[in-house]
PDB file of N, CA and C in Angstrom:
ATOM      1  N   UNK A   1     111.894  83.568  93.895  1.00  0.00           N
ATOM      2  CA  UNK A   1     110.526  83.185  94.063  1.00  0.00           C
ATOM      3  C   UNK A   1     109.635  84.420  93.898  1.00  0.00           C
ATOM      4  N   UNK A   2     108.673  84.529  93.324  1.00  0.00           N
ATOM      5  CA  UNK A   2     108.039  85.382  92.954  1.00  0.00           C
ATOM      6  C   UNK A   2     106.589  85.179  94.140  1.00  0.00           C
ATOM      7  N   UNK A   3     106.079  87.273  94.300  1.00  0.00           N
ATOM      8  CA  UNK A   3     105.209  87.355  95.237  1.00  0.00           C
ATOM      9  C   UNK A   3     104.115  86.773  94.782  1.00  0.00           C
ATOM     10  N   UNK A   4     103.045  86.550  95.895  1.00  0.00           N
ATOM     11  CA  UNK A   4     101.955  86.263  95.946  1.00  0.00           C
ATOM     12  C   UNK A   4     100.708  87.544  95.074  1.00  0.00           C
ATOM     13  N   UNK A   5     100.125  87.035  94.302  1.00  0.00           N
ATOM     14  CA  UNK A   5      99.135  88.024  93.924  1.00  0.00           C
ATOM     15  C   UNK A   5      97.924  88.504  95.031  1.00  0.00           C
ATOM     16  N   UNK A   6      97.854  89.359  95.273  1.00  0.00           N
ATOM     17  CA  UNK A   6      96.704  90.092  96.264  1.00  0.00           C
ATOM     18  C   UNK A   6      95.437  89.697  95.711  1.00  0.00           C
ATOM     19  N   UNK A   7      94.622  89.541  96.912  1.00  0.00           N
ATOM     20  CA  UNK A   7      93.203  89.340  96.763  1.00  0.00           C
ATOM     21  C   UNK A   7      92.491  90.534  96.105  1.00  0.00           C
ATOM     22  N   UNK A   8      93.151  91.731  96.896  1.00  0.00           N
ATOM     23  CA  UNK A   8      92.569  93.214  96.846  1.00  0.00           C
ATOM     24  C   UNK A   8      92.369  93.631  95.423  1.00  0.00           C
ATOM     25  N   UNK A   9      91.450  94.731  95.075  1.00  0.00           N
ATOM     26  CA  UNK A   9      91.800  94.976  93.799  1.00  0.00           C
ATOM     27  C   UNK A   9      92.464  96.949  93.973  1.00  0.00           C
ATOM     28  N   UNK A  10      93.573  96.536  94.626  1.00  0.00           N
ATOM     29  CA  UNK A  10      94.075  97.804  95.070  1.00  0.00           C
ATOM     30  C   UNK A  10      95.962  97.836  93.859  1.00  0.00           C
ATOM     31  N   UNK A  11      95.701  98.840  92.868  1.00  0.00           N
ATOM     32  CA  UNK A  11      96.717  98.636  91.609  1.00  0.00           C
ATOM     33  C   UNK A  11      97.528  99.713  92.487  1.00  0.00           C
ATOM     34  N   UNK A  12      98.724  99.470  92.020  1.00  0.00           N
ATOM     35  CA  UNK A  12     100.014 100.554  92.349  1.00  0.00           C
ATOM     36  C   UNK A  12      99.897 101.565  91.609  1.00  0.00           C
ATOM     37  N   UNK A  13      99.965 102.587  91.247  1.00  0.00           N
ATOM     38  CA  UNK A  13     100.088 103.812  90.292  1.00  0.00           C
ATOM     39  C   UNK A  13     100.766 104.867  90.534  1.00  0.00           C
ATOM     40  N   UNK A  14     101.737 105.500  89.861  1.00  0.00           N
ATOM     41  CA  UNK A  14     102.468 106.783  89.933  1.00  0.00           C
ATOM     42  C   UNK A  14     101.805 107.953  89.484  1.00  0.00           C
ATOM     43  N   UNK A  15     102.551 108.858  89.884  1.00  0.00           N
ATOM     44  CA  UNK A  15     101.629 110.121  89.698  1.00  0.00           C
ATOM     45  C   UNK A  15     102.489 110.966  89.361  1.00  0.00           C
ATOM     46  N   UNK A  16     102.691 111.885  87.908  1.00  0.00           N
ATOM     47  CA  UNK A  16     103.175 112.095  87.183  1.00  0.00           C
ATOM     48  C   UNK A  16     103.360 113.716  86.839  1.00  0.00           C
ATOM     49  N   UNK A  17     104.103 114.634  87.539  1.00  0.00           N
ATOM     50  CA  UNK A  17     104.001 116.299  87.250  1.00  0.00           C
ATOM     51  C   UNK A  17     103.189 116.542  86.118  1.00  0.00           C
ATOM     52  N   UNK A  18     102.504 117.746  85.893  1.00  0.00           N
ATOM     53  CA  UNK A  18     101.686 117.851  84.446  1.00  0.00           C
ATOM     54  C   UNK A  18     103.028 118.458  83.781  1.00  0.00           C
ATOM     55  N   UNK A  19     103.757 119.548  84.769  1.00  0.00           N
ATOM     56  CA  UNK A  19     105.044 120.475  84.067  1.00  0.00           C
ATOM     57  C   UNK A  19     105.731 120.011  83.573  1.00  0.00           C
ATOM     58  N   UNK A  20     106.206 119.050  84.141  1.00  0.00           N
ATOM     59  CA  UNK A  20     107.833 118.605  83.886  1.00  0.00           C
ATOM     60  C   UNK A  20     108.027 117.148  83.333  1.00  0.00           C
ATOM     61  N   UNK A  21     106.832 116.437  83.698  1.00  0.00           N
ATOM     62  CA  UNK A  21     106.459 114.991  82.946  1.00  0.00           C
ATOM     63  C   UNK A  21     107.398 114.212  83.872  1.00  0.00           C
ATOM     64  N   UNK A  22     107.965 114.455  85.005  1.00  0.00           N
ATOM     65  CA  UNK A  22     108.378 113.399  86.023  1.00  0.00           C
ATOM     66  C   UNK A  22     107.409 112.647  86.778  1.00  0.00           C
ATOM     67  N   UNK A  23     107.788 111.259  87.065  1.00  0.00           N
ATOM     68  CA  UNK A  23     107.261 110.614  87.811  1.00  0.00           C
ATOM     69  C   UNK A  23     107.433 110.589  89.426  1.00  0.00           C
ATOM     70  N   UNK A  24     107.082 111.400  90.452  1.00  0.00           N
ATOM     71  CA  UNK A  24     107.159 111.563  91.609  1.00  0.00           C
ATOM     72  C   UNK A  24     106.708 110.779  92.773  1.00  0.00           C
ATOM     73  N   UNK A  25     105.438 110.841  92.337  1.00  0.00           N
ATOM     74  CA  UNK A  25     105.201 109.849  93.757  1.00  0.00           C
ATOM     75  C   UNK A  25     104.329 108.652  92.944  1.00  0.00           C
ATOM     76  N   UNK A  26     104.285 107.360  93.955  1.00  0.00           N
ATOM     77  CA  UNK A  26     103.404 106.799  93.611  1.00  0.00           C
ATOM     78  C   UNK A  26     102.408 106.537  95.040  1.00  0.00           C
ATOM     79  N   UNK A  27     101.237 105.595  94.596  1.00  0.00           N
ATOM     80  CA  UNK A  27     100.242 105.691  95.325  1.00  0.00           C
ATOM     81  C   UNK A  27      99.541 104.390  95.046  1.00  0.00           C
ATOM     82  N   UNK A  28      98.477 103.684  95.775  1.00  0.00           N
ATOM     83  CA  UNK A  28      97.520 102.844  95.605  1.00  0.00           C
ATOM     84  C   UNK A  28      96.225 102.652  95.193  1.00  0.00           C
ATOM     85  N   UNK A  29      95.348 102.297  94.966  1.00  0.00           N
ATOM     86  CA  UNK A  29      94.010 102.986  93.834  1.00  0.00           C
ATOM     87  C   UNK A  29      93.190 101.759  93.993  1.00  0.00           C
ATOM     88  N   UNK A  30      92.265 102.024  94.635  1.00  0.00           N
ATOM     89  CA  UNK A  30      90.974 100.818  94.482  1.00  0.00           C
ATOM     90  C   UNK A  30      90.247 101.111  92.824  1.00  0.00           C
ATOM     91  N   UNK A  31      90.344 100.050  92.273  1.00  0.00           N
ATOM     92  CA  UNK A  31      89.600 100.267  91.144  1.00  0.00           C
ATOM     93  C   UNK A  31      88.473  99.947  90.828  1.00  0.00           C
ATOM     94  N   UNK A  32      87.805  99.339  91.877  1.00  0.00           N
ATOM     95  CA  UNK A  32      86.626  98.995  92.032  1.00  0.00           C
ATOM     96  C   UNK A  32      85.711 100.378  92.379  1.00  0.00           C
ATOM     97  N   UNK A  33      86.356 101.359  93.323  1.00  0.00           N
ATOM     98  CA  UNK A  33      85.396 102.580  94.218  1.00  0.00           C
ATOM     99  C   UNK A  33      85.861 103.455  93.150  1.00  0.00           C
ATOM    100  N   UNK A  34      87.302 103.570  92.597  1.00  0.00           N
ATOM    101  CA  UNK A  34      87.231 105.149  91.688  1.00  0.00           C
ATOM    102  C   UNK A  34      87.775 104.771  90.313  1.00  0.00           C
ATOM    103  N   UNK A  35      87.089 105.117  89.441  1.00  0.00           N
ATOM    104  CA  UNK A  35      86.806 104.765  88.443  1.00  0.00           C
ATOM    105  C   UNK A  35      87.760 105.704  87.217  1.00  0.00           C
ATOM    106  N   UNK A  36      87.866 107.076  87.428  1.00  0.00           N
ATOM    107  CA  UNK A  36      88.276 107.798  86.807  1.00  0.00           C
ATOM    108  C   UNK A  36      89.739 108.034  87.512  1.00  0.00           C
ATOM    109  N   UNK A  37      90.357 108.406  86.421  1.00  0.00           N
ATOM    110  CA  UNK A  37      91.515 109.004  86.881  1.00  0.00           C
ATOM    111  C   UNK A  37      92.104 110.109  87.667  1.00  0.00           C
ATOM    112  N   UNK A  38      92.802 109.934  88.906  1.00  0.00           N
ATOM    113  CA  UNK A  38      93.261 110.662  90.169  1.00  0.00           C
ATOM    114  C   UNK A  38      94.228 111.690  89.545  1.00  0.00           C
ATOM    115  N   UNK A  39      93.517 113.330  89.978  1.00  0.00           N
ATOM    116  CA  UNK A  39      94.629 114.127  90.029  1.00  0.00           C
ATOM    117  C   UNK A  39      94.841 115.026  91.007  1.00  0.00           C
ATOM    118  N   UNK A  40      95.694 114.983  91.181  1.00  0.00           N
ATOM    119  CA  UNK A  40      96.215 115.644  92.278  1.00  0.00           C
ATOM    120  C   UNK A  40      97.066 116.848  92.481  1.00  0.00           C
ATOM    121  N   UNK A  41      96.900 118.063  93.651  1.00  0.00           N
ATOM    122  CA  UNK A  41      98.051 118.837  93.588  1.00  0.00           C
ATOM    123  C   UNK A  41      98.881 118.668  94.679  1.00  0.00           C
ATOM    124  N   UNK A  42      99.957 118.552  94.251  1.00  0.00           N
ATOM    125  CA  UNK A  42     101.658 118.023  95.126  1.00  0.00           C
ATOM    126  C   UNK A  42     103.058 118.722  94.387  1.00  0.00           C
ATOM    127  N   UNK A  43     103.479 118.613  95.877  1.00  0.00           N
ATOM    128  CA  UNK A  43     105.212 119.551  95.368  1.00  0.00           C
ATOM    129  C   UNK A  43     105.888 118.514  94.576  1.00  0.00           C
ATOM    130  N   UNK A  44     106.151 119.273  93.583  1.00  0.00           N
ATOM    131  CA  UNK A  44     107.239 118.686  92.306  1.00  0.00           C
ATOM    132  C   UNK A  44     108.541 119.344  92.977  1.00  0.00           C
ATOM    133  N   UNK A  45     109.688 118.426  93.330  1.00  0.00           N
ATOM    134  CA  UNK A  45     111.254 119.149  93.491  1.00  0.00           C
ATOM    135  C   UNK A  45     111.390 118.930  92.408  1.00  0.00           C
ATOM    136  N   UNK A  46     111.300 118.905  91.160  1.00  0.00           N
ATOM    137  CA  UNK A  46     112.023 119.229  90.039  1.00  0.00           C
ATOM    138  C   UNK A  46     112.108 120.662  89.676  1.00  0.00           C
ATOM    139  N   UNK A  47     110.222 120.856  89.894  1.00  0.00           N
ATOM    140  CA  UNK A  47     109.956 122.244  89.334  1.00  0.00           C
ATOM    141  C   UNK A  47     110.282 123.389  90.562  1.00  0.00           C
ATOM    142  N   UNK A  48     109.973 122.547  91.986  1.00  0.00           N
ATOM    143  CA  UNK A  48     110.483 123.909  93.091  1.00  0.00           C
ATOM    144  C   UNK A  48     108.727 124.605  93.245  1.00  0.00           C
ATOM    145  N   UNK A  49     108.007 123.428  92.969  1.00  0.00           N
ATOM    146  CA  UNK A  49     106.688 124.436  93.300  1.00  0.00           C
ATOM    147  C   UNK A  49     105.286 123.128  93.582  1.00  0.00           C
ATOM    148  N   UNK A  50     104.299 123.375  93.839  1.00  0.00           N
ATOM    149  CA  UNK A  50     103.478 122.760  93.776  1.00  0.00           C
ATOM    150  C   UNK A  50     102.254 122.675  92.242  1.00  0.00           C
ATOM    151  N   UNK A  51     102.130 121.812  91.660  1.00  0.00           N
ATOM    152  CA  UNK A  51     101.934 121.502  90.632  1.00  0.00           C
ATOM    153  C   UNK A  51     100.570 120.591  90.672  1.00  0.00           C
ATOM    154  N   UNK A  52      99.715 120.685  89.854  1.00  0.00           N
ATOM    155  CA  UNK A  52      98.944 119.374  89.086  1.00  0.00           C
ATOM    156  C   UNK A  52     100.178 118.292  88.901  1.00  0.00           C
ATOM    157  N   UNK A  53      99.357 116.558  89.524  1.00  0.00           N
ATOM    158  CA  UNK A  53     100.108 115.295  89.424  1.00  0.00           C
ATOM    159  C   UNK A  53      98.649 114.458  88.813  1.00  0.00           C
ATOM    160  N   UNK A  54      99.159 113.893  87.692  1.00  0.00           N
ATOM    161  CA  UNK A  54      98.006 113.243  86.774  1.00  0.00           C
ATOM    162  C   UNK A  54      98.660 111.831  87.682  1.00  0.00           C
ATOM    163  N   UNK A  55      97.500 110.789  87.235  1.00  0.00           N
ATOM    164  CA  UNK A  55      97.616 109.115  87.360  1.00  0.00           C
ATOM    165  C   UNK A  55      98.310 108.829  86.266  1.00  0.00           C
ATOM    166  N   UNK A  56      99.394 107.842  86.128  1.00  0.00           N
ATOM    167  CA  UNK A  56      99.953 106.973  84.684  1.00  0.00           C
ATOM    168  C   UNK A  56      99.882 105.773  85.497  1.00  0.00           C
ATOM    169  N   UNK A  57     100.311 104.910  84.858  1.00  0.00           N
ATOM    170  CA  UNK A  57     100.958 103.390  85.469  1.00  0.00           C
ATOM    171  C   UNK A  57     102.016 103.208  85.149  1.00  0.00           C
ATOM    172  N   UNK A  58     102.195 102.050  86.430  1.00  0.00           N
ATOM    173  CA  UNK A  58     103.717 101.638  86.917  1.00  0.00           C
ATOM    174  C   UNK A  58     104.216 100.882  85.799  1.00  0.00           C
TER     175      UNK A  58
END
C-alpha cells in the first residue's frame, strides 16, 4: 500500500559534497519560503574534512 501524499509543501532533498560528489546527508526544504538552492558547510567522512554540501534531489 502506498503512503499518503502530504499536505505540506516540504520536498526531501540530499545534499551532495562539492569534493567528492557523494551524497551525504539529506534534509527537508519548504519550497514555498526558500526558493534558491541550499548550501551548506558539513563534514564529508569520505573526504575527512568539512566541505561545501550543494542541494540535488532524491
Amino acid at each position: 500500500m502506498a503512503g499518503k501524499k502530504s499536505k505540506h509543501s516540504e520536498n526531501l532533498i540530499g545534499l551532495r559534497c562539492t569534493a567528492c560528489k557523494r551524497r551525504n546527508y539529506y534534509s527537508s526544504k519548504n519550497k514555498k519560503k526558500v526558493e534558491r538552492k541550499i548550501e551548506l558547510k558539513k563534514f564529508c567522512e569520505w573526504c575527512r574534512k568539512h566541505t561545501s554540501h550543494k542541494e540535488v534531489k532524491v
